[in-house]
Protein backbone atom coordinates (compact mmCIF):
# COMPACT_ATOMS: atom_id res chain seq x y z
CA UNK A 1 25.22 157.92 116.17
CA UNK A 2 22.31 160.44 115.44
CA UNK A 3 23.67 164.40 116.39
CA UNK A 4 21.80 166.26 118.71
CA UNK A 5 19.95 168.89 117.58
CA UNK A 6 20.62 172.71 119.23
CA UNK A 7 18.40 175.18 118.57
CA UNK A 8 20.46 177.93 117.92
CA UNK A 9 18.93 181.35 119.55
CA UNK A 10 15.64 178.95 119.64
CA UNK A 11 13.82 178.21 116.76
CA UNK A 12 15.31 181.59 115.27
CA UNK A 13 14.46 181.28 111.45
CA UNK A 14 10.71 181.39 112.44
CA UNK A 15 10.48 183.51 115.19
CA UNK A 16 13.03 186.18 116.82
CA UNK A 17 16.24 185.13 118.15
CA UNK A 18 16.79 184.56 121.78
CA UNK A 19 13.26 185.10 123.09
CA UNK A 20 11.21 182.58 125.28
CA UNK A 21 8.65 182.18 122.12
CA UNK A 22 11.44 181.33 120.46
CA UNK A 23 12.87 178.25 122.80
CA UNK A 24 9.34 177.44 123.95
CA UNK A 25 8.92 176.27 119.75
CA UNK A 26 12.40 175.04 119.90
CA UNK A 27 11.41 173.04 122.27
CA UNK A 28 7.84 171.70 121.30
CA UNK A 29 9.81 170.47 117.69
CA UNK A 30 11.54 167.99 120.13
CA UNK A 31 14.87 170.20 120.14
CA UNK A 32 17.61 168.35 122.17
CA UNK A 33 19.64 171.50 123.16
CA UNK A 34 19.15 175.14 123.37
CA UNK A 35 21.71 177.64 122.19
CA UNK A 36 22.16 180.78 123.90
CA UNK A 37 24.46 183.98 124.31
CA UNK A 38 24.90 185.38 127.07
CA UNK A 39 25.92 189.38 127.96
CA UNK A 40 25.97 191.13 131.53
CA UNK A 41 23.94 194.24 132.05
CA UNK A 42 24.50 197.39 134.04
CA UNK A 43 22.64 196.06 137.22
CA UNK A 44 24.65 192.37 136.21
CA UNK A 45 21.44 190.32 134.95
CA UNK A 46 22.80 187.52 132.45
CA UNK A 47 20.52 188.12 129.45
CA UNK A 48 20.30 185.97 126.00
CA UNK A 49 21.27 189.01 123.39
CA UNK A 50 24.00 188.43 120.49
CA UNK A 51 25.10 191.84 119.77
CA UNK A 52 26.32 194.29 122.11
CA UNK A 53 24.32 197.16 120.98
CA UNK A 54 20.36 196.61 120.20
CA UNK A 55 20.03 198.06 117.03
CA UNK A 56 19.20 195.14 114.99
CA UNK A 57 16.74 193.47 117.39
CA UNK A 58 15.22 196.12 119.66
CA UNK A 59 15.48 198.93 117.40
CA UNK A 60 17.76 200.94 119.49
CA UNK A 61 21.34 202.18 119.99
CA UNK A 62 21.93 201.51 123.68
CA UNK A 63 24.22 198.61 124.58
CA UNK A 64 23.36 196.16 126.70
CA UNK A 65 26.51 196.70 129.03
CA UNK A 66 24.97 199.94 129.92
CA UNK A 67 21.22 199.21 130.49
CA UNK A 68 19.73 197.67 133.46
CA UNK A 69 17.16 195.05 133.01
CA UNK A 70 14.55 197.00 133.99
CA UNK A 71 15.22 199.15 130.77
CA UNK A 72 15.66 195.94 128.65
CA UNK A 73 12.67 194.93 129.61
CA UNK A 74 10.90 197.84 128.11
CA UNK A 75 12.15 197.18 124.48
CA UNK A 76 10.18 194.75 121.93
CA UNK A 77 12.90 192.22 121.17
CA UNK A 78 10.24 190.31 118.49
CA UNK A 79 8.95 193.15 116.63
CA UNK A 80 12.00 192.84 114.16
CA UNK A 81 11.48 189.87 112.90
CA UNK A 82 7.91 190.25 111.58
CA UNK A 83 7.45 194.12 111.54
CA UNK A 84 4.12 193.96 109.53
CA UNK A 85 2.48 191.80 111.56
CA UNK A 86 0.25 194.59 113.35
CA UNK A 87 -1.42 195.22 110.31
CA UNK A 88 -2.50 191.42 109.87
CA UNK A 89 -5.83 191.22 110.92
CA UNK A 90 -5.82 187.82 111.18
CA UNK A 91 -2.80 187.27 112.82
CA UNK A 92 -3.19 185.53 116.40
CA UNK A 93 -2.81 187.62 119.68
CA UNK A 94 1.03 186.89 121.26
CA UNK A 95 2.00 186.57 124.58
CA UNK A 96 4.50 190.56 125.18
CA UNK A 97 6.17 187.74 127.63
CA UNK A 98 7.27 185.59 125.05
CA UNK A 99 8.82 188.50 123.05
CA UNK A 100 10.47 190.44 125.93
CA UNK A 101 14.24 190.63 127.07
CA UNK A 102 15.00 186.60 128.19
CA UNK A 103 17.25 186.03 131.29
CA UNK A 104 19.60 183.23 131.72
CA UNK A 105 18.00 182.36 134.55
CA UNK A 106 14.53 182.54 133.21
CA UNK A 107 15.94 179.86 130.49
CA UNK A 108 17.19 177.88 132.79
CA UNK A 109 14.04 177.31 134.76
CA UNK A 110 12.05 176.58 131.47
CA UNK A 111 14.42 174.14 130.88
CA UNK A 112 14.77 172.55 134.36
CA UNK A 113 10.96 172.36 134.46
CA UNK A 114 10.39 170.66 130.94
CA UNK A 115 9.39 166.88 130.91
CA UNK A 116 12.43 165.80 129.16
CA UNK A 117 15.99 166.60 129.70
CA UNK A 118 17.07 168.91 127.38
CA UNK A 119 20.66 170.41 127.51
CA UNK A 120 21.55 174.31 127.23
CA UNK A 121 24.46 175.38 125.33
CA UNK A 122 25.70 178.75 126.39
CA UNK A 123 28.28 181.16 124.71
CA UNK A 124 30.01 184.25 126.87
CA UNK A 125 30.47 186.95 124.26
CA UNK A 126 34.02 188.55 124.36
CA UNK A 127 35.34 191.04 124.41
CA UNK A 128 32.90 192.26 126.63
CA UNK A 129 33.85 195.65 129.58
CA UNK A 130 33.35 193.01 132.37
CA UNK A 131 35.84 190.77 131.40
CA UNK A 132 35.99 187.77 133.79
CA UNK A 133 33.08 188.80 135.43
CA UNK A 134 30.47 187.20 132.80
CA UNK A 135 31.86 183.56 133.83
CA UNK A 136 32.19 184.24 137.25
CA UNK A 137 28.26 185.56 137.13
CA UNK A 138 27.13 182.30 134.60
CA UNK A 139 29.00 179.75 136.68
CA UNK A 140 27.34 181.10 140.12
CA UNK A 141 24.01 180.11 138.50
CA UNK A 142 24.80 177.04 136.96
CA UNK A 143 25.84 176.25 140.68
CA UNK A 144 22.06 177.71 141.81
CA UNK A 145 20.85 175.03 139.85
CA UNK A 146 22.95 172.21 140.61
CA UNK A 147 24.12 172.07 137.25
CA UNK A 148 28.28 172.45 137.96
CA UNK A 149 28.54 168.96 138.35
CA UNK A 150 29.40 165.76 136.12
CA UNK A 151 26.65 165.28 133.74
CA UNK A 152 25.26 168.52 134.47
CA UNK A 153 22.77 169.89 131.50
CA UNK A 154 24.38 172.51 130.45
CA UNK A 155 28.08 173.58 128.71
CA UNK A 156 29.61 176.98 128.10
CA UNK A 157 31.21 177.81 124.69
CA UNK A 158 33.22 180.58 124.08
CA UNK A 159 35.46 181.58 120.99
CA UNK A 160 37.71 183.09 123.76
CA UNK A 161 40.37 180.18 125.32
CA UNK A 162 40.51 182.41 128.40
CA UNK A 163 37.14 182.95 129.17
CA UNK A 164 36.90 178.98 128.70
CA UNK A 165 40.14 178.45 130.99
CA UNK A 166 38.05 180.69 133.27
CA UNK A 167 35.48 178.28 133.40
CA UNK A 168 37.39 175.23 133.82
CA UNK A 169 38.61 176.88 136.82
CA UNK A 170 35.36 177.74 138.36
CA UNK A 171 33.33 174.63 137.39
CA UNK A 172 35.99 171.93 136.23
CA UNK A 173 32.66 169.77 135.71
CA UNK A 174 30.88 171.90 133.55
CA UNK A 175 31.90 170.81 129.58
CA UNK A 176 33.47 172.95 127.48
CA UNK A 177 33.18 174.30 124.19
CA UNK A 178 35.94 176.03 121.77
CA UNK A 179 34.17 178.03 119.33
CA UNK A 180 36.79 178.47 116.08
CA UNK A 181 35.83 180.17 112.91
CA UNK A 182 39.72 180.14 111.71
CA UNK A 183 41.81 177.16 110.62
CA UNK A 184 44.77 179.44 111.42
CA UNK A 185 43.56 179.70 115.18
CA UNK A 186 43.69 175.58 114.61
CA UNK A 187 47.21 174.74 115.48
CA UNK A 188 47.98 177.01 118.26
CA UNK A 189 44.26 175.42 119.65
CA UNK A 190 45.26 171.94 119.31
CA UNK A 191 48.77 172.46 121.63
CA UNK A 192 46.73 174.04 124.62
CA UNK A 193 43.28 172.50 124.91
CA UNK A 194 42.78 169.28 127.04
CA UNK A 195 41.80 166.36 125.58
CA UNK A 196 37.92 166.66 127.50
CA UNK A 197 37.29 170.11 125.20
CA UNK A 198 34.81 169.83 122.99
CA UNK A 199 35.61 171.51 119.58
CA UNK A 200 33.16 173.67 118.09
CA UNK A 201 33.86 174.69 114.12
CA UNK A 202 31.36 176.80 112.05
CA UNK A 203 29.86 175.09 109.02
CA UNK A 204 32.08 176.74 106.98
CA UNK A 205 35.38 175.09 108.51
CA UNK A 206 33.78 172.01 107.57
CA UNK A 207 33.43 172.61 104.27
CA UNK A 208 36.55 174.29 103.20
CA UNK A 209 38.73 172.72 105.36
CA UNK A 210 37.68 168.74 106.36
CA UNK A 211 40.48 167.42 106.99
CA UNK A 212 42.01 170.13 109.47
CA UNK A 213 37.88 168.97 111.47
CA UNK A 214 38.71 165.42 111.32
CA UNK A 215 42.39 166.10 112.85
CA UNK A 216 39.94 168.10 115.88
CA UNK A 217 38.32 164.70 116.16
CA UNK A 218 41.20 162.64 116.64
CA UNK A 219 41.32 161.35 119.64
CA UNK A 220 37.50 160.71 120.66
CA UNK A 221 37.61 164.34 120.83
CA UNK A 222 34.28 165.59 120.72
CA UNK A 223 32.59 168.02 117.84
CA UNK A 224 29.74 169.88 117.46
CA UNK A 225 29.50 172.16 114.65
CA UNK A 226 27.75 175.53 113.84
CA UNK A 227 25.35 176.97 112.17
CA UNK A 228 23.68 173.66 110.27
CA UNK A 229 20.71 174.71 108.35
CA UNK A 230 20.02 172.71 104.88
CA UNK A 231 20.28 169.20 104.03
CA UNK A 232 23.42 169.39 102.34
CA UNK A 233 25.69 170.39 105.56
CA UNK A 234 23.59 167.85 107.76
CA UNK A 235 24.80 164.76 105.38
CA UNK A 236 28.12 166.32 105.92
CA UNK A 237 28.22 166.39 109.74
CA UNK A 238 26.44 162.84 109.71
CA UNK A 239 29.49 161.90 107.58
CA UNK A 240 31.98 163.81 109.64
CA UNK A 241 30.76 162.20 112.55
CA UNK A 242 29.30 165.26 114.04
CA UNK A 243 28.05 164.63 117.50
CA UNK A 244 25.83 167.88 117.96
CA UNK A 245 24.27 170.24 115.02
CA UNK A 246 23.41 173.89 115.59
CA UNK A 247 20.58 175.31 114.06
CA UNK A 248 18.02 178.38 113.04
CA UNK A 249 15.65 175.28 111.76
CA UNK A 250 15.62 172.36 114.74
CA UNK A 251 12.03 171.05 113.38
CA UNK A 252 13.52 170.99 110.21
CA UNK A 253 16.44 168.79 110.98
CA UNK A 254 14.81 166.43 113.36
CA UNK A 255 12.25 165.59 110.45
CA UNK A 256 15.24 164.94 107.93
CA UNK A 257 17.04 162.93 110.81
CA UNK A 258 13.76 160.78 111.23
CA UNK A 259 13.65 160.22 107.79
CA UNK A 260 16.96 158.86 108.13
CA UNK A 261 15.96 156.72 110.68
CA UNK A 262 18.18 156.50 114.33
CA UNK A 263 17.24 157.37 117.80
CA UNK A 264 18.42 160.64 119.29
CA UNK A 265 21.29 160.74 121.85
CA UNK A 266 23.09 163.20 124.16
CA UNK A 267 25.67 165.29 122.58
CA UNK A 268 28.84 164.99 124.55
């Protein structure tokens, strides 16, 4: 079966990480999924940032813990990614919208209004100062939206098995997904998840360790697999079996997967 394809932070390698420009061409490439991180501010706004301080993509040391939104959404969270483009002349006039601080929420409507259904993939950074309080906030909106319910659109990963036990308690509808960057953390995993946790290994894992993957499959178990960006590591999640790729280049692997011929499906 063809993988769906999650834009990871949006179409990221082209344009910066995590903003609506970002999705919105994630999206227009015929992206399947959308991949997003998720961090609680001051005034407890869910917004799409990675790090917990904003020095690499708003140029400034605060942390996003201690900022309310309405300081967020004074920063430039694009200008990183392209700092010389004021000085093209040629360059086309951008949206400051499409470059701004996202919200969850603001995600989630762009997604709930597309014509297609297209399913949001959404990681709860940890350790984080308010704990708990990140699921407790993301699952209240999933529930906004209808979207804590079988075959709801969207799933919450987390390399944390708390935050995800969390979740299962709050929304035991809403799919799960255990992020794991260590084949130590592997065994210890395998004795405590249930069976309807997706597994969710970084690129690397596959790699270096394919046979400790394939033993995460067993079972049906479900796996979708981070952070797929060349042609190589897509032939080895189609070999794998990999039911959902994660990716900085979505319109690239949707054009190798059409070469390859197949119909796109729902990861799951």
């Amino acid at each position: 079966m063809r993988p769906q394809v999650v834009a990871h932070r949006g179409a990221s390698h082209e344009i910066a990480e995590h903003t609506l420009g970002a999705y919105l061409e994630a999206l227009d490439a015929g992206a399947g999924g959308l991949e997003c991180d998720v961090r609680l501010t001051a005034d407890g706004h869910l917004v799409c940032v990675h790090d917990r301080d904003l020095r690499r993509t708003a140029s400034t040391r605060g942390l996003v813990s201690t900022m309310d939104l309405a300081e967020l959404n004074e920063l430039d969270f694009s200008a990183w990614k392209n700092p010389w483009s004021d000085l093209d002349d040629e360059a086309p006039d951008q949206d400051e919208e499409l470059g701004k601080v996202l919200t969850l929420r603001k995600l989630l409507e762009t997604v709930a209004d597309y014509d297609r259904r297209v399913e949001v993939a959404i990681e709860t950074k940890h350790p984080t100062r308010f704990g708990g309080l990140v699921e407790k906030r993301l699952v209240e909106m999933l529930r906004d939206f209808g979207w804590d319910v079988p075959g709801s659109p969207a799933r919450v990963m987390s390399f944390s098995f708390t935050a995800l036990q969390r979740v299962e308690r709050l929304a035991p509808d809403v799919q799960r997904v255990q992020l794991i960057d260590k084949v130590a953390a592997w065994p210890m995993l395998r004795r405590v998840l249930s069976s309807d946790t997706i597994m969710g290994p970084g690129i690397n894992l596959l790699r270096e360790h394919p046979k400790a993957v394939q033993d995460m499959g067993r079972r049906d178990r479900t796996i979708h697999v981070w952070t797929v960006n060349t042609e190589a590591d897509l032939d080895l999640c189609l070999r794998m079996g990999v039911r959902a790729v994660i990716t900085d280049r979505p319109a690239y692997l949707l054009d190798l997967l059409d070469a390859r011929g197949g119909s796109s499906g729902v990861a799951g």
